[in-house]
N, C-alpha and C. Protein backbone atom coordinates (compact mmCIF):
# COMPACT_ATOMS: atom_id res chain seq x y z
N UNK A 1 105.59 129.17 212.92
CA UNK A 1 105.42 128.09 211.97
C UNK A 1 105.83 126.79 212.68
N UNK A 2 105.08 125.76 212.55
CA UNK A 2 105.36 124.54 213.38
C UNK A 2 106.52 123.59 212.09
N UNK A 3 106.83 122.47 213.16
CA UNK A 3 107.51 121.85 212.12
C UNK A 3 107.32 121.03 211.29
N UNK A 4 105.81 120.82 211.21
CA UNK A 4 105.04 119.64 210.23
C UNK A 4 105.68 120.93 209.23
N UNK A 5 105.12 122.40 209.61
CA UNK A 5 105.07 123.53 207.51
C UNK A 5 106.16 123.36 207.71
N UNK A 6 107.12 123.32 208.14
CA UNK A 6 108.42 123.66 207.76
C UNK A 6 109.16 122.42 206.82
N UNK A 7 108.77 121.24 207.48
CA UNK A 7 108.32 120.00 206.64
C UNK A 7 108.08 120.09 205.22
N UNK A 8 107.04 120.46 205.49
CA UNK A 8 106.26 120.32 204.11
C UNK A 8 107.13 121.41 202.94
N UNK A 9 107.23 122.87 203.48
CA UNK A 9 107.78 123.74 203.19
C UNK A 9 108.94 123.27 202.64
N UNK A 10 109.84 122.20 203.30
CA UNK A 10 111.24 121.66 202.75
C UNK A 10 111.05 120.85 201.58
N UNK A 11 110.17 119.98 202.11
CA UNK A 11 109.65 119.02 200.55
C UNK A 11 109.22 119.45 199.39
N UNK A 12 108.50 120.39 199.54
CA UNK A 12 107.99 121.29 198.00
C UNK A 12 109.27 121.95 197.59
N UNK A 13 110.21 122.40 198.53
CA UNK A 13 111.49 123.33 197.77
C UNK A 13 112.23 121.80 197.03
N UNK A 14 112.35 120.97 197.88
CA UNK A 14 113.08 119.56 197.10
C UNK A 14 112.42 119.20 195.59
N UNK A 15 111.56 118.77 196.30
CA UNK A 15 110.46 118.89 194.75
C UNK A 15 111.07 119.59 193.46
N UNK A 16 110.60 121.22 193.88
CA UNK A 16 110.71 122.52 192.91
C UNK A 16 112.12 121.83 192.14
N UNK A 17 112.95 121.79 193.17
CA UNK A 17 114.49 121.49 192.71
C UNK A 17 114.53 120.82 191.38
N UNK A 18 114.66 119.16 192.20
CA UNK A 18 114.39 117.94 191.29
C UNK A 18 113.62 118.05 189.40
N UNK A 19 112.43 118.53 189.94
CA UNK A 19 111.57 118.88 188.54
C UNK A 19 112.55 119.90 187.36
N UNK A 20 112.85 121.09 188.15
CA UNK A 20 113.64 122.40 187.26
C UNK A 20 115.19 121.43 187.04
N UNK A 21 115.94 120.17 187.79
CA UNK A 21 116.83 119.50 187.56
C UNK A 21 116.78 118.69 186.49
N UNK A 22 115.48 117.82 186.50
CA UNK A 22 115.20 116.59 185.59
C UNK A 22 114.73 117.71 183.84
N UNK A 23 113.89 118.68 184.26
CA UNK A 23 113.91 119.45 183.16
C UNK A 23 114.90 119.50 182.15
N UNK A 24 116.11 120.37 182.74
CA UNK A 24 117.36 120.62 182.23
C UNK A 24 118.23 119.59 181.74
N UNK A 25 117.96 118.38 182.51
CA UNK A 25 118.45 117.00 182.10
C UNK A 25 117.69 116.57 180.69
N UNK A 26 116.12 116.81 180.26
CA UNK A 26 116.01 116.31 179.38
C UNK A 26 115.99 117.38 178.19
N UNK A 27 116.05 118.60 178.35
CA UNK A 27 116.66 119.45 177.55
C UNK A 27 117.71 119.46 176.80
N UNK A 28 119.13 119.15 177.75
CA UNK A 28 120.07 118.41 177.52
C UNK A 28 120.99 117.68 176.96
N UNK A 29 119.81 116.64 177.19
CA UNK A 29 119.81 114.98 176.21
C UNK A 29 119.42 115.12 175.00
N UNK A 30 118.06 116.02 174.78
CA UNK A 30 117.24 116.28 173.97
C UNK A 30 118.57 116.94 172.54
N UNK A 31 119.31 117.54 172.84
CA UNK A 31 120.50 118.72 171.88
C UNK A 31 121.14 117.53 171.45
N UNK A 32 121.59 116.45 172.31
CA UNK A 32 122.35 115.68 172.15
C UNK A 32 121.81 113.93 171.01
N UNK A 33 120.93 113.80 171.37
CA UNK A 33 120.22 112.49 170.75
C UNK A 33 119.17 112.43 169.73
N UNK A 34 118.65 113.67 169.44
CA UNK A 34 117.34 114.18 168.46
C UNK A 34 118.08 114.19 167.30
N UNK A 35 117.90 113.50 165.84
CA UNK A 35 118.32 113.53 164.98
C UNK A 35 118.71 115.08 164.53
N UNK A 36 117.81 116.05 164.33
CA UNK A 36 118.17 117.16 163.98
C UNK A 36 118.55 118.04 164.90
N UNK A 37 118.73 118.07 166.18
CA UNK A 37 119.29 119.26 167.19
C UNK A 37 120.66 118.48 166.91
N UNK A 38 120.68 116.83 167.20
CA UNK A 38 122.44 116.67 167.57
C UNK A 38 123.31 116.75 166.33
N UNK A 39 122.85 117.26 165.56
CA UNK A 39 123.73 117.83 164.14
C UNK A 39 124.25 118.99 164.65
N UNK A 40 123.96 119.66 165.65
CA UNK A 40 124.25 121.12 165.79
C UNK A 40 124.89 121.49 167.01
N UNK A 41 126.01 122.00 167.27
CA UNK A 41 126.80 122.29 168.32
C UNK A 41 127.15 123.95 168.29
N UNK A 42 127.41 124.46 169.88
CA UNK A 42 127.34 125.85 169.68
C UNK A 42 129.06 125.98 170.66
N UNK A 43 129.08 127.18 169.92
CA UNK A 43 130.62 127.34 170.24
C UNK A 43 130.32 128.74 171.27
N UNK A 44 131.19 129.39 172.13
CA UNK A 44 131.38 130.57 172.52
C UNK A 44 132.42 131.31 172.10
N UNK A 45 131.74 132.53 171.26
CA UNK A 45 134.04 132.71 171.04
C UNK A 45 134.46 133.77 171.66
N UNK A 46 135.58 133.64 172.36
CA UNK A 46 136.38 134.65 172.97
C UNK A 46 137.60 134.94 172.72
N UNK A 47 137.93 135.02 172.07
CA UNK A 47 138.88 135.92 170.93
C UNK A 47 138.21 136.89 169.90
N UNK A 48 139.36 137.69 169.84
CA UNK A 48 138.69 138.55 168.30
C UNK A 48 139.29 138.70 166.89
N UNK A 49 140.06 137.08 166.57
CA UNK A 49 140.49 136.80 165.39
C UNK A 49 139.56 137.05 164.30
N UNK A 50 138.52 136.47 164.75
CA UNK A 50 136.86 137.03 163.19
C UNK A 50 136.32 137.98 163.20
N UNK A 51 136.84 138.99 164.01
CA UNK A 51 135.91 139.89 164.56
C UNK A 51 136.07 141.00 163.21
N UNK A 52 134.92 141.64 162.75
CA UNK A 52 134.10 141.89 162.89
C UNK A 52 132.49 140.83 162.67
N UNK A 53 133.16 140.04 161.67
CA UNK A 53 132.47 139.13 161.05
C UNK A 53 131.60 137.94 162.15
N UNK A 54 132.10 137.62 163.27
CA UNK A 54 131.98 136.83 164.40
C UNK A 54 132.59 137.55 165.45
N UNK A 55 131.91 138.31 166.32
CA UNK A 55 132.86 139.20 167.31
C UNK A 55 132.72 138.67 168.92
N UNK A 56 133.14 138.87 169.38
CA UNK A 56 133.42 138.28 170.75
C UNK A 56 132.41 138.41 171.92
N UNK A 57 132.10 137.12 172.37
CA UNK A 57 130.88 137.03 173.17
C UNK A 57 129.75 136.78 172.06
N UNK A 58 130.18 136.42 171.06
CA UNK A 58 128.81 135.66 170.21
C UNK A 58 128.87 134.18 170.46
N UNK A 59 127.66 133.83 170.31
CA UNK A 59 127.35 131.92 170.64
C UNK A 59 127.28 131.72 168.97
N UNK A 60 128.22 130.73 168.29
CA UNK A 60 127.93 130.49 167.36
C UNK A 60 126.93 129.23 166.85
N UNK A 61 126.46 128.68 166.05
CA UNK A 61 126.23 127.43 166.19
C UNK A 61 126.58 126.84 164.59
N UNK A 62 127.69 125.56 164.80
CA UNK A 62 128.13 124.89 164.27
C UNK A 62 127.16 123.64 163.77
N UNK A 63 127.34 123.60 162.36
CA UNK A 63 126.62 122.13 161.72
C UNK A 63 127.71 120.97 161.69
N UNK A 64 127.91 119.88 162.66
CA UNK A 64 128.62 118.96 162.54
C UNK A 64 128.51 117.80 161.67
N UNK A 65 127.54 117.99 160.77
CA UNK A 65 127.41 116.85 160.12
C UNK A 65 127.87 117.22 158.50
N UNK A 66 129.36 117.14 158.14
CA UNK A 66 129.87 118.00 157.30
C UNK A 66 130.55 116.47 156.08
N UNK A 67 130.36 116.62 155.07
CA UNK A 67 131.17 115.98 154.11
C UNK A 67 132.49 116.56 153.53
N UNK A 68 133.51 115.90 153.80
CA UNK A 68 134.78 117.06 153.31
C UNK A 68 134.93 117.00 151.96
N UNK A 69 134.26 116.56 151.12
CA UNK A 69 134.06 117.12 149.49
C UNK A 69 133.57 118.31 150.01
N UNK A 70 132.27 118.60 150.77
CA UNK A 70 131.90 120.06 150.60
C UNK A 70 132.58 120.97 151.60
N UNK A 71 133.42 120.58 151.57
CA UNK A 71 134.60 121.98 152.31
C UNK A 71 134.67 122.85 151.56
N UNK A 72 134.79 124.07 151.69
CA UNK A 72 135.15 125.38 150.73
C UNK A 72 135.97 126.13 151.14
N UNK A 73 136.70 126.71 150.04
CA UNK A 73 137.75 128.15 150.42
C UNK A 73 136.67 129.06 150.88
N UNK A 74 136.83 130.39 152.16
CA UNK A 74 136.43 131.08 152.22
C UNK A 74 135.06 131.08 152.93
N UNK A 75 134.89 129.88 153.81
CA UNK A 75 133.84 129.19 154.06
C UNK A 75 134.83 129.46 155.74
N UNK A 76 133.82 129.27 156.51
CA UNK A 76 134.68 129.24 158.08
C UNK A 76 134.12 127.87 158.73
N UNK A 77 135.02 127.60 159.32
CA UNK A 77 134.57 126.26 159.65
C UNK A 77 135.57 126.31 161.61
N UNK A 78 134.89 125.08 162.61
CA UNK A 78 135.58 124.87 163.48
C UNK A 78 136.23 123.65 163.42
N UNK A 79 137.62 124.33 164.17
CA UNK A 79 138.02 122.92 164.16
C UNK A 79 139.24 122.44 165.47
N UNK A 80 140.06 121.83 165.74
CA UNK A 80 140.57 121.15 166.79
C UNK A 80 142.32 121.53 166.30
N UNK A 81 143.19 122.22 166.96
CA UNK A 81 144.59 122.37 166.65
C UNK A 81 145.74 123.17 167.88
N UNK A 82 146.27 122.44 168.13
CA UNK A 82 147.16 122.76 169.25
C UNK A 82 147.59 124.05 168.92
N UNK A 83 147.40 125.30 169.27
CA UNK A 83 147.62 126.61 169.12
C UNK A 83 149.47 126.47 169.72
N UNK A 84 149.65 126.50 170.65
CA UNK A 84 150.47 126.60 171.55
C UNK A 84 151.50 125.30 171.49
N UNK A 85 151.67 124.57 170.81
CA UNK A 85 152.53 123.49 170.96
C UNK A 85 152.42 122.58 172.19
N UNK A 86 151.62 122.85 172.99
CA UNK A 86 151.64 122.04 174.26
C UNK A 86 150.83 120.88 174.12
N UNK A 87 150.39 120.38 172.95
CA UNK A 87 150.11 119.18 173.21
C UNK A 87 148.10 119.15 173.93
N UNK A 88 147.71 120.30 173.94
CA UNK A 88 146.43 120.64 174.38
C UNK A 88 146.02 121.10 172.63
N UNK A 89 145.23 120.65 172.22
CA UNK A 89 144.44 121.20 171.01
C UNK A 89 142.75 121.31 171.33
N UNK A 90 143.34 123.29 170.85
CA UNK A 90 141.69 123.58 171.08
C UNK A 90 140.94 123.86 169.83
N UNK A 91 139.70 124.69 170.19
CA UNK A 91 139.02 125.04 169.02
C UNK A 91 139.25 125.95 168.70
N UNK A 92 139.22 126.30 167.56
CA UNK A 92 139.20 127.74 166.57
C UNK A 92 138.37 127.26 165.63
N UNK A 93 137.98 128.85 165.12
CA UNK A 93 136.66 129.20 164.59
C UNK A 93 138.04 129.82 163.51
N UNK A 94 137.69 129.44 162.24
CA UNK A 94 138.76 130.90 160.85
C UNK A 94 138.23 130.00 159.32
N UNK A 95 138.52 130.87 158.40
CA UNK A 95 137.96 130.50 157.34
C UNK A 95 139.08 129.60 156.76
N UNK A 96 138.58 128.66 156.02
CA UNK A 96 139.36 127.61 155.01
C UNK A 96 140.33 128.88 154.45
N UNK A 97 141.31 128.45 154.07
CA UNK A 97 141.90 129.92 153.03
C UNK A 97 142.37 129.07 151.87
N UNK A 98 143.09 127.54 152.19
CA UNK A 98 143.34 126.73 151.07
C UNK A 98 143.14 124.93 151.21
N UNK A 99 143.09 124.76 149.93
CA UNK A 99 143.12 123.06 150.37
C UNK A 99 143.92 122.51 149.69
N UNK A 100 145.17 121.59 149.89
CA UNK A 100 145.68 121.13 149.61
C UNK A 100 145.69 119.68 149.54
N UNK A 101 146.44 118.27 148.88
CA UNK A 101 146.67 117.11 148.90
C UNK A 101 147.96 116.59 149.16
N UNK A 102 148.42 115.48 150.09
CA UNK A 102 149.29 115.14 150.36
C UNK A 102 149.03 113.90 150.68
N UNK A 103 149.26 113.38 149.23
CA UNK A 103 149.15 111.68 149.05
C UNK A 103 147.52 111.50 149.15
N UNK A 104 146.67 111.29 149.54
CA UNK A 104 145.66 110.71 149.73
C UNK A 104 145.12 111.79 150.98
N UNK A 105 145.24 112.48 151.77
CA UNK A 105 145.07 113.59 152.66
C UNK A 105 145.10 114.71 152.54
N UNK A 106 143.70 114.75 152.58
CA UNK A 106 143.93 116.52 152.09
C UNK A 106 143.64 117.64 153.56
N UNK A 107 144.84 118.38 153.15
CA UNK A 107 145.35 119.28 154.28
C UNK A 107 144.84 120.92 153.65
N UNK A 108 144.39 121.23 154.69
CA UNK A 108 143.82 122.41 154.93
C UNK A 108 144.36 123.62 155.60
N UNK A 109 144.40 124.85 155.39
CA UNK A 109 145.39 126.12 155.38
C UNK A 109 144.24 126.92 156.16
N UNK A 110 144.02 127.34 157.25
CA UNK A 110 143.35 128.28 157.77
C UNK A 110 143.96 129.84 157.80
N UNK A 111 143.05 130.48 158.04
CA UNK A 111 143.38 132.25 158.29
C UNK A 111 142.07 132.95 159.30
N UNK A 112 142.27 133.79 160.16
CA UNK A 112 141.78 134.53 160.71
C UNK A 112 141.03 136.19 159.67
N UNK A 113 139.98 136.21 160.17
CA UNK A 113 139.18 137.60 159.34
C UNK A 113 140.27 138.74 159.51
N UNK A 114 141.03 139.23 160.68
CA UNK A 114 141.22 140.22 160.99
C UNK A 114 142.98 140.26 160.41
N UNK A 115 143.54 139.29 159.57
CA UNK A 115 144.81 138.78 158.91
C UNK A 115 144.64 138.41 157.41
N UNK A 116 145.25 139.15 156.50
CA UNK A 116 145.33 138.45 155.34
C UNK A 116 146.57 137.09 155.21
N UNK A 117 147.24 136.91 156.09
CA UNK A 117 148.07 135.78 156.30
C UNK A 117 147.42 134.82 156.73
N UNK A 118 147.61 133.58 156.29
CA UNK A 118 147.34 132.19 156.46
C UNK A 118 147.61 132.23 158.38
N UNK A 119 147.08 131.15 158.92
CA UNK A 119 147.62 131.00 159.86
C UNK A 119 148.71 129.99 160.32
N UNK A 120 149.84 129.95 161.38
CA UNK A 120 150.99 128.98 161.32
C UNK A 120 151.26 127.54 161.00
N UNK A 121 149.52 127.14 161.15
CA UNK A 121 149.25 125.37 161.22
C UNK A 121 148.40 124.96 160.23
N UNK A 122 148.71 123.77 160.19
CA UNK A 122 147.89 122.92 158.79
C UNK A 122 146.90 122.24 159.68
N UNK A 123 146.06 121.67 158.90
CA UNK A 123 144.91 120.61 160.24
C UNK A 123 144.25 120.11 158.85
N UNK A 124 144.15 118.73 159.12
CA UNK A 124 143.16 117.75 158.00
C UNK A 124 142.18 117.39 158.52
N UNK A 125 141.86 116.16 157.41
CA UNK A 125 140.09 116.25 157.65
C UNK A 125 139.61 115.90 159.23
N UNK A 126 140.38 115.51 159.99
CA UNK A 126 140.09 114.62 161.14
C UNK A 126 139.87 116.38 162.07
N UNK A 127 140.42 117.02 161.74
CA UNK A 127 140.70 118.29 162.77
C UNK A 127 139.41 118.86 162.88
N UNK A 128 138.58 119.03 161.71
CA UNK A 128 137.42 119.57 161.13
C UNK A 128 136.11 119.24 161.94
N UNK A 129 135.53 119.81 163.08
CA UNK A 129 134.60 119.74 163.60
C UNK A 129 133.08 119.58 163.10
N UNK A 130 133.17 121.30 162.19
CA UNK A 130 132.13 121.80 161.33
C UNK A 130 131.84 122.82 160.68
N UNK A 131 131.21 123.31 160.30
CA UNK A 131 130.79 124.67 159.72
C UNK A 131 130.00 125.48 159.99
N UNK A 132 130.29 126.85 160.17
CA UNK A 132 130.25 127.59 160.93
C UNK A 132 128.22 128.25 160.32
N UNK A 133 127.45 127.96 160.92
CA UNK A 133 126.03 128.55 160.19
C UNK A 133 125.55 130.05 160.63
N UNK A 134 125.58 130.40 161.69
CA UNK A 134 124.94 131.84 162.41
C UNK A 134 125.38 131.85 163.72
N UNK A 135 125.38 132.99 164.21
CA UNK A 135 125.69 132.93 165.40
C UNK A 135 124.84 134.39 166.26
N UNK A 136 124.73 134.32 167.58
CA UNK A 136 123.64 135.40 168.30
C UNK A 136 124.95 136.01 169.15
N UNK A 137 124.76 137.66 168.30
CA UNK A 137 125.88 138.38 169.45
C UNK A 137 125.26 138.26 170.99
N UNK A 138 126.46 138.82 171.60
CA UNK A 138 126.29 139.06 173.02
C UNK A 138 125.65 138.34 174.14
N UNK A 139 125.56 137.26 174.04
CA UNK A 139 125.19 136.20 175.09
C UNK A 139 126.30 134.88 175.49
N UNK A 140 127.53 134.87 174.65
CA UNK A 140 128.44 134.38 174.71
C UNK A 140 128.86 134.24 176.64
N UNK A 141 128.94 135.57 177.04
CA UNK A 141 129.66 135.51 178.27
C UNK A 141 128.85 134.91 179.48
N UNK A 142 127.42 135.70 179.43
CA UNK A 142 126.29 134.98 179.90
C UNK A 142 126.97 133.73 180.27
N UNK A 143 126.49 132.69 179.01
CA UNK A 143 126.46 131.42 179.55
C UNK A 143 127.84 130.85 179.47
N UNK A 144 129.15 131.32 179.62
CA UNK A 144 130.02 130.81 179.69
C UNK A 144 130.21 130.84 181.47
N UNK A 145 129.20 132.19 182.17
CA UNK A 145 129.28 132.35 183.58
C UNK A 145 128.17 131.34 184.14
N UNK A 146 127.40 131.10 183.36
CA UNK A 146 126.31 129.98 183.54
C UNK A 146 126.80 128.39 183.74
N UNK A 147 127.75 128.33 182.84
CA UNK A 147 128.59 126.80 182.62
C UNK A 147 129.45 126.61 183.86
N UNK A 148 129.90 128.04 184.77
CA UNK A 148 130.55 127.62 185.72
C UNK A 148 130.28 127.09 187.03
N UNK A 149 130.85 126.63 187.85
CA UNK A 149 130.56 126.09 189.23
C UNK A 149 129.81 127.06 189.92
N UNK A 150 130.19 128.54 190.09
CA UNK A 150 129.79 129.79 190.43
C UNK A 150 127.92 129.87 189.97
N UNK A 151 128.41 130.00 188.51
CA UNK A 151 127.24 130.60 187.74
C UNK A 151 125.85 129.36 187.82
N UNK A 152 126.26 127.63 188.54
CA UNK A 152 125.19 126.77 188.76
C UNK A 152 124.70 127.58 189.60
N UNK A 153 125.71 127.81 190.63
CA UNK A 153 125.35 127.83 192.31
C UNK A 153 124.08 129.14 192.44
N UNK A 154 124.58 129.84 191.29
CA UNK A 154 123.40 131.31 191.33
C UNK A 154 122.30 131.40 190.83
N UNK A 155 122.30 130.08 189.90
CA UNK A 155 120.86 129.42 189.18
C UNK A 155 120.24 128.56 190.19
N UNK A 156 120.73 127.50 191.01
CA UNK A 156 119.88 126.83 192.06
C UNK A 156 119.65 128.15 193.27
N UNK A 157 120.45 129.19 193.42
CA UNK A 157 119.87 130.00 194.80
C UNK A 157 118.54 130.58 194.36
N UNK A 158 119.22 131.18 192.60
CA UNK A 158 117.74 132.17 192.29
C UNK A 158 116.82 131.16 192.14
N UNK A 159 117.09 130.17 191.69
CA UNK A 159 115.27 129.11 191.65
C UNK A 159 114.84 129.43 193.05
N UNK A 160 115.54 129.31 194.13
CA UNK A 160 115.05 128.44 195.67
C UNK A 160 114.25 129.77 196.07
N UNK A 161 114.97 131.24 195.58
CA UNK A 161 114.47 132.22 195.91
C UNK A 161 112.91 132.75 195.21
N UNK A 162 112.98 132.65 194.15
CA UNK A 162 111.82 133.03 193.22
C UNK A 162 110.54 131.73 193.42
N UNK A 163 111.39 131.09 194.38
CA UNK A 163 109.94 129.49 194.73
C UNK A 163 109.40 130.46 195.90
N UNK A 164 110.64 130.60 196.60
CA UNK A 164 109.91 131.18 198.32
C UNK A 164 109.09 132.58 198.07
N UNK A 165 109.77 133.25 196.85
CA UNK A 165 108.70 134.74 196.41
C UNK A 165 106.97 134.46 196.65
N UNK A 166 107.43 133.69 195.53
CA UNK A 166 106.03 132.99 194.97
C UNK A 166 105.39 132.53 196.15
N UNK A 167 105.82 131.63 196.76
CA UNK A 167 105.23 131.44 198.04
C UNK A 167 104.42 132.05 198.98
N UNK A 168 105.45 133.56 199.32
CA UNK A 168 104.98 134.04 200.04
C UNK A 168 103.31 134.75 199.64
N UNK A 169 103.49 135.34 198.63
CA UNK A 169 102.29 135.83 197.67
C UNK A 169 101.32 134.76 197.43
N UNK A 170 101.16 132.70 197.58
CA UNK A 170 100.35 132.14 197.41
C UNK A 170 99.14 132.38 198.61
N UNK A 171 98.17 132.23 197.80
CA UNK A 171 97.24 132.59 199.06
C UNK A 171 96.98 131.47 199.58
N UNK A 172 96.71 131.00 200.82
CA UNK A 172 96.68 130.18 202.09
C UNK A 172 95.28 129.33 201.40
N UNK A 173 96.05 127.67 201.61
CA UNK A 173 94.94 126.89 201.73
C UNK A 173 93.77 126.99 202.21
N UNK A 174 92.96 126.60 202.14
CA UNK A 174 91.65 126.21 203.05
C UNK A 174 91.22 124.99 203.31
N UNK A 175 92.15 124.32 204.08
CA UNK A 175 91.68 123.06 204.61
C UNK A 175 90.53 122.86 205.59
N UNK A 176 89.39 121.92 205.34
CA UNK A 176 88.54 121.63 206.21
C UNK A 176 88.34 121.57 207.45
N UNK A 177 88.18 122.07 208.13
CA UNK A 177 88.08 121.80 209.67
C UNK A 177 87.50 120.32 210.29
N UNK A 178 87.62 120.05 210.78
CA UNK A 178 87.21 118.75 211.34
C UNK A 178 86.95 118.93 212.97
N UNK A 179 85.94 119.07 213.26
CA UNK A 179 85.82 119.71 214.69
C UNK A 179 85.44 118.71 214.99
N UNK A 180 85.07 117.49 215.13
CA UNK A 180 85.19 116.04 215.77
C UNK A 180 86.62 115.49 216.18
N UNK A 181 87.58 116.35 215.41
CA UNK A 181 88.68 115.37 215.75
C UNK A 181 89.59 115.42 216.90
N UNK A 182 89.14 116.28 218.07
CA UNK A 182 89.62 115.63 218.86
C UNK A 182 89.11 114.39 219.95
N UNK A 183 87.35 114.61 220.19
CA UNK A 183 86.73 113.90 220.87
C UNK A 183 84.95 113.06 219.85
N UNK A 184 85.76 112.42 219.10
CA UNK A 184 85.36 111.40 218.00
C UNK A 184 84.51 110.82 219.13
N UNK A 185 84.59 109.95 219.86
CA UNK A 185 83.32 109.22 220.50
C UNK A 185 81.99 110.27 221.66
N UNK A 186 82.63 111.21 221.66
CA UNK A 186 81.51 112.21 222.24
C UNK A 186 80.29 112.84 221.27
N UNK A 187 80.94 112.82 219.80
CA UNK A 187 79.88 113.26 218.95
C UNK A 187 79.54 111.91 218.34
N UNK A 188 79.75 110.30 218.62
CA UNK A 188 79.40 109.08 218.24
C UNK A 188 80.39 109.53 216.53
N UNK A 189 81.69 109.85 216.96
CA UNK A 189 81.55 109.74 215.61
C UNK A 189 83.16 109.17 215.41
N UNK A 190 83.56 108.34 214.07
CA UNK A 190 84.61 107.75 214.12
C UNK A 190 85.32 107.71 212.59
């Protein structure tokens, strides 16, 4: 193979890249800025506090566009609360269990499916992400290995690989011959 194909060969893999890159970019954007996708956020859960009800390695997907009049007991909702005291507050997925008022703030009592006890922390309206709509077992882990540095690196190899497959299996141009072109003024021709 000379180095013009190898050339060319490099530019079409750049190409392939870029296109399957800018794709994913407007895919993306698309979840994020579309009136009705960016209402909707998807959680991964890995715990098995809901489990059976929400079990582990399900992708849930959350409706963020929530009014806290329509909060409900018994309703599961996500939301934002320092588990651990450290000052890091994550997400949890558990059902409303109560609602309370305190002055003008109304504070909210969570519980886990797999506990008839409340859980240790209160969280108000600000904590409240969304509500919890459906969720697809078993693809949770998938793309949590997908989201990683690792799991890019094995999505750009398998593209680069399944381009060169394909490749090899394309059947060969047929470019024109041009049999003047090396001695153009012997056949008067230019």
């Amino acid at each position: 193979m000379d180095s013009e194909n190898v050339m060319n060969k490099t530019l079409s893999i750049i190409k392939f890249i870029v296109i399957v890159t800018l794709l994913y970019g407007v895919i993306s954007l698309s979840f994020r800025y579309i009136p009705f996708l960016s209402r909707y956020d998807h959680l991964v859960i890995i715990t098995d506090s809901m489990d059976p009800v929400i079990e582990v390695g399900e992708v849930i997907l959350i409706d963020k566009k929530l009014e806290i009049s329509d909060i409900k007991v018994n309703h599961i909702y996500a939301f934002y609360v320092d588990i651990n005291n450290d000052n890091k507050e994550e997400i949890v997925v558990h059902y409303i269990d109560e609602i309370s008022k305190n002055g003008e703030q109304l504070i909210f009592k969570t519980r886990p499916e797999v506990s008839d006890q409340q859980d240790s922390w209160t969280i108000q309206e600000r904590d409240i992400i969304g509500e919890y709509k459906f969720g697809i077992p078993k693809i949770g882990k998938g793309l949590l290995f997908l989201e990683s540095g690792l799991g890019k690196a094995v999505i750009v190899f398998d593209i680069i690989v399944i381009y060169l497959i394909f490749g090899l299996f394309k059947a060969p141009s047929k470019e024109p011959i041009d049999i003047f072109k090396d001695e153009p003024e012997k056949y008067n021709y230019k």
